[in-house]
N, C-alpha and C. Protein backbone atom coordinates (compact mmCIF):
# COMPACT_ATOMS: atom_id res chain seq x y z
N UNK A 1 6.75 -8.58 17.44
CA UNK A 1 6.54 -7.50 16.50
C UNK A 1 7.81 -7.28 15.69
N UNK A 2 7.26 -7.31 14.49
CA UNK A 2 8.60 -7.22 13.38
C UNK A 2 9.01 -5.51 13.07
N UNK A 3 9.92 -5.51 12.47
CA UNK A 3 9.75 -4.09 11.32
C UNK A 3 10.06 -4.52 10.11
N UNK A 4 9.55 -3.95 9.67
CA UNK A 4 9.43 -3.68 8.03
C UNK A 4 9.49 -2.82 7.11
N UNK A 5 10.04 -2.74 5.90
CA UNK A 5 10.33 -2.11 5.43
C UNK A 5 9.33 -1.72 3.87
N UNK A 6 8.65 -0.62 3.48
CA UNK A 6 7.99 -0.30 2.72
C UNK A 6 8.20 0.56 1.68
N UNK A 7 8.59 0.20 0.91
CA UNK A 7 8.98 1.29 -0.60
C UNK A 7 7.68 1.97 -1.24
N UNK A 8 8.12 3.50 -1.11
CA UNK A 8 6.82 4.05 -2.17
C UNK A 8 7.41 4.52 -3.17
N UNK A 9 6.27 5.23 -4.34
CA UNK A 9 6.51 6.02 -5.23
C UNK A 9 6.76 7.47 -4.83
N UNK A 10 7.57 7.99 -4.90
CA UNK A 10 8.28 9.49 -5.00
C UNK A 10 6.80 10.62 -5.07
N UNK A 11 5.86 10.09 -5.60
CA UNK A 11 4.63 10.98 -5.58
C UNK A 11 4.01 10.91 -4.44
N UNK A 12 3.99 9.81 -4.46
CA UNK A 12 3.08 9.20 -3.21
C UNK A 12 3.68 9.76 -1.35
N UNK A 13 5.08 10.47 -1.64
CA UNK A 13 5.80 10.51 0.17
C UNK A 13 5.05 11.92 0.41
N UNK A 14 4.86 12.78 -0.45
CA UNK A 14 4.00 14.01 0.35
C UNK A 14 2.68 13.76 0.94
N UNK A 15 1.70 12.83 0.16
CA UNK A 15 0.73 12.24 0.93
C UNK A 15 0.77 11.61 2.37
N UNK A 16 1.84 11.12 2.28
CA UNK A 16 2.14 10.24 3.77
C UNK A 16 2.47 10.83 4.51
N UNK A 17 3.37 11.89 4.37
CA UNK A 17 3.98 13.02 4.86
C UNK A 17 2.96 14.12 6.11
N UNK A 18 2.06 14.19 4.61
CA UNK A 18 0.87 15.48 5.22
C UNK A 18 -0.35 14.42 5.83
N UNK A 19 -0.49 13.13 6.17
CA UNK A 19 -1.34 12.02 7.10
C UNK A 19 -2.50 12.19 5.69
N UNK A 20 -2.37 12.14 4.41
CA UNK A 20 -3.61 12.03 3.67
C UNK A 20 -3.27 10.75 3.10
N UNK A 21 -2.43 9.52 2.74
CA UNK A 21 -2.57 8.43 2.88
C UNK A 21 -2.24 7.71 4.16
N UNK A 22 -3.04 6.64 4.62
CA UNK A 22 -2.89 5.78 5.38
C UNK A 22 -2.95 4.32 5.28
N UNK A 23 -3.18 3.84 4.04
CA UNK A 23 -3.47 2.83 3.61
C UNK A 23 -2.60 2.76 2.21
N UNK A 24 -1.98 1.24 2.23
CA UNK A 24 -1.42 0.85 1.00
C UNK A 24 -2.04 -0.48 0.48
N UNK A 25 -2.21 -0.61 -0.27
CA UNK A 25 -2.30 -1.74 -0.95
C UNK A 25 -0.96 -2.58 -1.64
N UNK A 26 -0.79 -3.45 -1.38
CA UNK A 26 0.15 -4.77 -1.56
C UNK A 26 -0.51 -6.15 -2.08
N UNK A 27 0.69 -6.63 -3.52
CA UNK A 27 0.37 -7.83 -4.23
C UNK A 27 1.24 -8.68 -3.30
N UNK A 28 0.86 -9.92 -3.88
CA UNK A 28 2.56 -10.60 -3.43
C UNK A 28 2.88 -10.00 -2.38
N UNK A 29 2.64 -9.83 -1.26
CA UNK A 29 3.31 -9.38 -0.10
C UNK A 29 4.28 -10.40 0.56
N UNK A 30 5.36 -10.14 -0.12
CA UNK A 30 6.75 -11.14 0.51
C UNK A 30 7.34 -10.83 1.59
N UNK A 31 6.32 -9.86 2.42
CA UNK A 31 7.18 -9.33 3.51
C UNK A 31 6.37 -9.75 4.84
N UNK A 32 5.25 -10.43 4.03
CA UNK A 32 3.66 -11.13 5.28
C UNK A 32 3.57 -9.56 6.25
N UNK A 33 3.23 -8.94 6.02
CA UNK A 33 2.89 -7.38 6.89
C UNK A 33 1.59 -8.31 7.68
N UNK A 34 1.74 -7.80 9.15
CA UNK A 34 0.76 -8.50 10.09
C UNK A 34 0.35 -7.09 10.50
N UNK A 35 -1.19 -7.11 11.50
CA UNK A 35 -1.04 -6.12 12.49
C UNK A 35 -0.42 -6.08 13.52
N UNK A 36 -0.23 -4.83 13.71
CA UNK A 36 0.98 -4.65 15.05
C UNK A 36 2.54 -4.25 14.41
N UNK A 37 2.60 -4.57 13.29
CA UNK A 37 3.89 -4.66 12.88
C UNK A 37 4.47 -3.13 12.99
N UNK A 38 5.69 -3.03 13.25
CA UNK A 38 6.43 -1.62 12.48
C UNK A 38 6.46 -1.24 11.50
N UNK A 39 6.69 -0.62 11.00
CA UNK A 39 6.85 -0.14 9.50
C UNK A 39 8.07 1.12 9.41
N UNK A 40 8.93 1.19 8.73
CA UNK A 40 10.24 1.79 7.81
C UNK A 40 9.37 2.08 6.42
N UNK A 41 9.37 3.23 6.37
CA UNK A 41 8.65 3.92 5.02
C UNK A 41 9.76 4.29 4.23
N UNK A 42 9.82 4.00 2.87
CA UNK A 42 10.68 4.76 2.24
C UNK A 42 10.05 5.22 1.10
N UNK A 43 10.98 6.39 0.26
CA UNK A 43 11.04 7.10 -0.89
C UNK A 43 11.81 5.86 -1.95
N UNK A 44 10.55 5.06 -3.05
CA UNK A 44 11.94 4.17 -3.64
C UNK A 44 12.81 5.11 -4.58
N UNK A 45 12.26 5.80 -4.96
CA UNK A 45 13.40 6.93 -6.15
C UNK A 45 14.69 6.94 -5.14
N UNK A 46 14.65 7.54 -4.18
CA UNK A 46 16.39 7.81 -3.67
C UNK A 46 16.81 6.73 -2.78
N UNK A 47 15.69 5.80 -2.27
CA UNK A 47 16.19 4.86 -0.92
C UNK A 47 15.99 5.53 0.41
N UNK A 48 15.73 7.18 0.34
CA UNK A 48 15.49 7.55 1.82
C UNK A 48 14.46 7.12 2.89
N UNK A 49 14.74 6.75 3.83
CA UNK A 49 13.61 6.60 4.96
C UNK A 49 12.77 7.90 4.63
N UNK A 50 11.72 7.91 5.19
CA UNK A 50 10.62 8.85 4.61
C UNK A 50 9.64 9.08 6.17
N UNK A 51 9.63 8.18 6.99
CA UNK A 51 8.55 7.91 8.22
C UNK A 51 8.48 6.33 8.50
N UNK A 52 7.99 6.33 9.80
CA UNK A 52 7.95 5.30 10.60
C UNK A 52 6.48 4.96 10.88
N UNK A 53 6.17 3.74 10.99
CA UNK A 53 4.70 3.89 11.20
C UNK A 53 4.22 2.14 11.74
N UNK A 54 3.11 2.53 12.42
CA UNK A 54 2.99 1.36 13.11
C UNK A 54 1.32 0.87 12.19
N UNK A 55 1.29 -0.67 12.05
CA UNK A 55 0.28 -1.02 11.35
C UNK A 55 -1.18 -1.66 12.75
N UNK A 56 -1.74 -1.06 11.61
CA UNK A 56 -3.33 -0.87 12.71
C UNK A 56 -4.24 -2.12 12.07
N UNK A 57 -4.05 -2.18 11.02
CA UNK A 57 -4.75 -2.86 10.13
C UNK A 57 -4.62 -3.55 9.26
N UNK A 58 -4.60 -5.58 8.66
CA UNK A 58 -4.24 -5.88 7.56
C UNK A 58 -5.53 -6.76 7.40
N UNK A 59 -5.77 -6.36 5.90
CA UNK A 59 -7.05 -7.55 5.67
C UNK A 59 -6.68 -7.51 3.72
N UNK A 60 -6.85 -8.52 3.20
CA UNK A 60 -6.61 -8.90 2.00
C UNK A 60 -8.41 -9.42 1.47
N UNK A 61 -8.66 -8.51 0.34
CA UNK A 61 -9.77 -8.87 -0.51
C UNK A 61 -9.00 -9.60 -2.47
N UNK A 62 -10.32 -9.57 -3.06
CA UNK A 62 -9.61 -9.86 -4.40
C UNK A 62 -10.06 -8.41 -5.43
N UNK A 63 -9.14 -8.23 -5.73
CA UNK A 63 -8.75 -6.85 -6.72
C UNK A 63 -10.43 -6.79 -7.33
N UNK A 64 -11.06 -7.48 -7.67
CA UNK A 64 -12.26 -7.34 -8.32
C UNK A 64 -13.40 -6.59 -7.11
N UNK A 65 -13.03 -7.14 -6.09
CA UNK A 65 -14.06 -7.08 -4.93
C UNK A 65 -13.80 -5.69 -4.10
N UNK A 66 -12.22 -4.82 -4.41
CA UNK A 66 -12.79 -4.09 -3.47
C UNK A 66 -13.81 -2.77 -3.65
N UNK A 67 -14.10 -1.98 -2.49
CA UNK A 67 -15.43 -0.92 -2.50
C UNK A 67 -14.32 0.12 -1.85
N UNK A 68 -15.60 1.07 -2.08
CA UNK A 68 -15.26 2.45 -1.22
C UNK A 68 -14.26 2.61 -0.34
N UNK A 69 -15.22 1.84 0.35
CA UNK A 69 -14.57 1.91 1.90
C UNK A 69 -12.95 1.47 1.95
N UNK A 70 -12.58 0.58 1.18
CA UNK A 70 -11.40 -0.47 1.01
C UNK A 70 -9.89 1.33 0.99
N UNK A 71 -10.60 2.16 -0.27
CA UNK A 71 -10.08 3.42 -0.47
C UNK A 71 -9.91 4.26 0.75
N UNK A 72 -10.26 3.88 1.86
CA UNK A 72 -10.20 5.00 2.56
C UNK A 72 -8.69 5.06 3.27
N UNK A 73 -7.90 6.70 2.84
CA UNK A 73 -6.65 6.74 3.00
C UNK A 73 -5.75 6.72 2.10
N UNK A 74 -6.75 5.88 0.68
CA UNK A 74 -5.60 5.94 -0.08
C UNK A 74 -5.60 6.39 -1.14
N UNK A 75 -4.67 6.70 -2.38
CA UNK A 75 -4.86 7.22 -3.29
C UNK A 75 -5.88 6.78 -4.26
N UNK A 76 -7.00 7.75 -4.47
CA UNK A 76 -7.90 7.73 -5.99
C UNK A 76 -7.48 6.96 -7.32
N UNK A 77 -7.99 6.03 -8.14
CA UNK A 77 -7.94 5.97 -9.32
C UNK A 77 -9.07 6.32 -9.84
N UNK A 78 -8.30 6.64 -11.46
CA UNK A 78 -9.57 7.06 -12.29
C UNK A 78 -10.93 5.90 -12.20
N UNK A 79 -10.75 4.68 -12.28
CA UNK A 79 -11.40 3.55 -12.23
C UNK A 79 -10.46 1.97 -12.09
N UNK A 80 -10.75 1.30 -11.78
CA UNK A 80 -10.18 -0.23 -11.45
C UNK A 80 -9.51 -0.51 -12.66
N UNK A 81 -9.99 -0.06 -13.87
CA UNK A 81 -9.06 -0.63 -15.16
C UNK A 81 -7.40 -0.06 -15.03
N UNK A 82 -7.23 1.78 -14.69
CA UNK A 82 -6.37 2.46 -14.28
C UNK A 82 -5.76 1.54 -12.97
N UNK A 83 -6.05 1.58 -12.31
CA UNK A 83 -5.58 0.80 -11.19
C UNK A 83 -5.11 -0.51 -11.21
N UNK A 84 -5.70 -1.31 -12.49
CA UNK A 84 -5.26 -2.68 -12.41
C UNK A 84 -3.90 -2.64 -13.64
N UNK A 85 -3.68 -1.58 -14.50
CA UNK A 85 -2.25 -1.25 -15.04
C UNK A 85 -1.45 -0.75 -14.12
N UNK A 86 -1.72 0.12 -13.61
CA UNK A 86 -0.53 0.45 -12.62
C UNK A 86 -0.09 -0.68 -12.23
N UNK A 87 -1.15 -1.24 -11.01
CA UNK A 87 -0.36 -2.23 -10.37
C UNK A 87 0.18 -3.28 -11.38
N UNK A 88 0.13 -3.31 -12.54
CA UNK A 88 0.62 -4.05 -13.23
C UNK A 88 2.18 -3.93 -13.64
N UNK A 89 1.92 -2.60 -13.52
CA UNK A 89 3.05 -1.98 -14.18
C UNK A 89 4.55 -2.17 -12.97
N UNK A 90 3.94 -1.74 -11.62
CA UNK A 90 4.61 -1.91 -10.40
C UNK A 90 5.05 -3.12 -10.05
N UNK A 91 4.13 -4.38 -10.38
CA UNK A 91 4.73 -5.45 -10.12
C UNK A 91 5.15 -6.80 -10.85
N UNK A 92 4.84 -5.86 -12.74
CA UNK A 92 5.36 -7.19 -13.60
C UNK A 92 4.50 -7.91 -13.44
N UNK A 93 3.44 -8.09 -13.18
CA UNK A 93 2.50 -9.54 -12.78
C UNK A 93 1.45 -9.13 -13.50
N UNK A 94 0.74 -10.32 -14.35
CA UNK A 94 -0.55 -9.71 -14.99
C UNK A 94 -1.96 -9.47 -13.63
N UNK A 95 -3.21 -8.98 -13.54
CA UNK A 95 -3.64 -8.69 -12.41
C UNK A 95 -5.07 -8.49 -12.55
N UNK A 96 -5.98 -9.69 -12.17
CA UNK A 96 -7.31 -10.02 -12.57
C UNK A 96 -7.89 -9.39 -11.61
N UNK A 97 -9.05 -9.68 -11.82
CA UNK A 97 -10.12 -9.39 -10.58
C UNK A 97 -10.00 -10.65 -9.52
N UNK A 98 -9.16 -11.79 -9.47
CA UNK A 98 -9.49 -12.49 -8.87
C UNK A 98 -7.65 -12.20 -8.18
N UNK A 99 -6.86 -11.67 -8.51
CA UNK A 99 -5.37 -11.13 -7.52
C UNK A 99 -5.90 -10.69 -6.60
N UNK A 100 -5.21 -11.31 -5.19
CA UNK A 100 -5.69 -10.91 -4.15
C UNK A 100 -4.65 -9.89 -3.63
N UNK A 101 -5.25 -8.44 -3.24
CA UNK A 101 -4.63 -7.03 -3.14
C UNK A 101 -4.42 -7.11 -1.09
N UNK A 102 -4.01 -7.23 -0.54
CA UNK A 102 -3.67 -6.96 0.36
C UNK A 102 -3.71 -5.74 0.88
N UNK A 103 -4.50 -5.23 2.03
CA UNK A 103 -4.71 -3.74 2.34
C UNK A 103 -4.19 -3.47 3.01
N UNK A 104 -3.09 -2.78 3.78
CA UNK A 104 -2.54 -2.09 5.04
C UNK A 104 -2.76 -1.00 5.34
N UNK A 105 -3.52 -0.93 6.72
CA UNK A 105 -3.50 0.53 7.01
C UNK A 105 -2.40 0.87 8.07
N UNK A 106 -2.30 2.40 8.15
CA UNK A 106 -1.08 2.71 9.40
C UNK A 106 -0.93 3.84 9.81
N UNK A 107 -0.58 4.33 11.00
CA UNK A 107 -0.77 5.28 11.49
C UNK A 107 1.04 5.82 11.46
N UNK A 108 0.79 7.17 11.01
CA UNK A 108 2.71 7.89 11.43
C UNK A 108 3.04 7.67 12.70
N UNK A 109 4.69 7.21 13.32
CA UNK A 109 4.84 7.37 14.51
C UNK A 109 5.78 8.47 14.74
């Protein structure tokens, strides 16, 4: 079992904070997040650790394909078009329906 380290958006640490996200989504995951793994949460605006958290869950669909359910835990978009700029925006990468989004879920420890 590894640890790992996870950068969020500054909006996003009160959600994690108060257990209303549990799930992230990840492109390019250069960090291979497995289940079981540890997790080091951070705030990327300042670099602070933010929470610790252990992963329950990793399964990777393609950005076109996911549903409902895929959302559960994590933050709302207005619709997949909204969602496929952001993540665009987050990772410099252009981002089809066929980018495969990587899901992590995780519980606070």
């Amino acid at each position: 079992m590894e640890i790992k380290k996870l950068k969020f958006e500054e909006e996003l640490v009160p959600l994690i904070l108060n257990g209303q996200k549990t799930t992230t989504f990840r492109l390019y995951d250069d960090k291979n997040v497995q289940d079981g793994d540890h997790l080091i949460l951070y705030d990327k605006h300042n670099g602070e650790e933010i929470a610790r958290a252990d992963v329950i869950l990793v399964y990777e669909k393609k950005f076109g394909d996911l549903e409902e359910e895929d959302f559960k835990g994590h933050e709302k978009y207005e619709s997949l078009e909204t969602m496929r700029e952001k993540f665009q925006a987050y990772y410099g990468e252009k981002v089809n329906d066929e980018t495969m989004v990587k899901i992590i879920r995780f519980d606070l420890i």
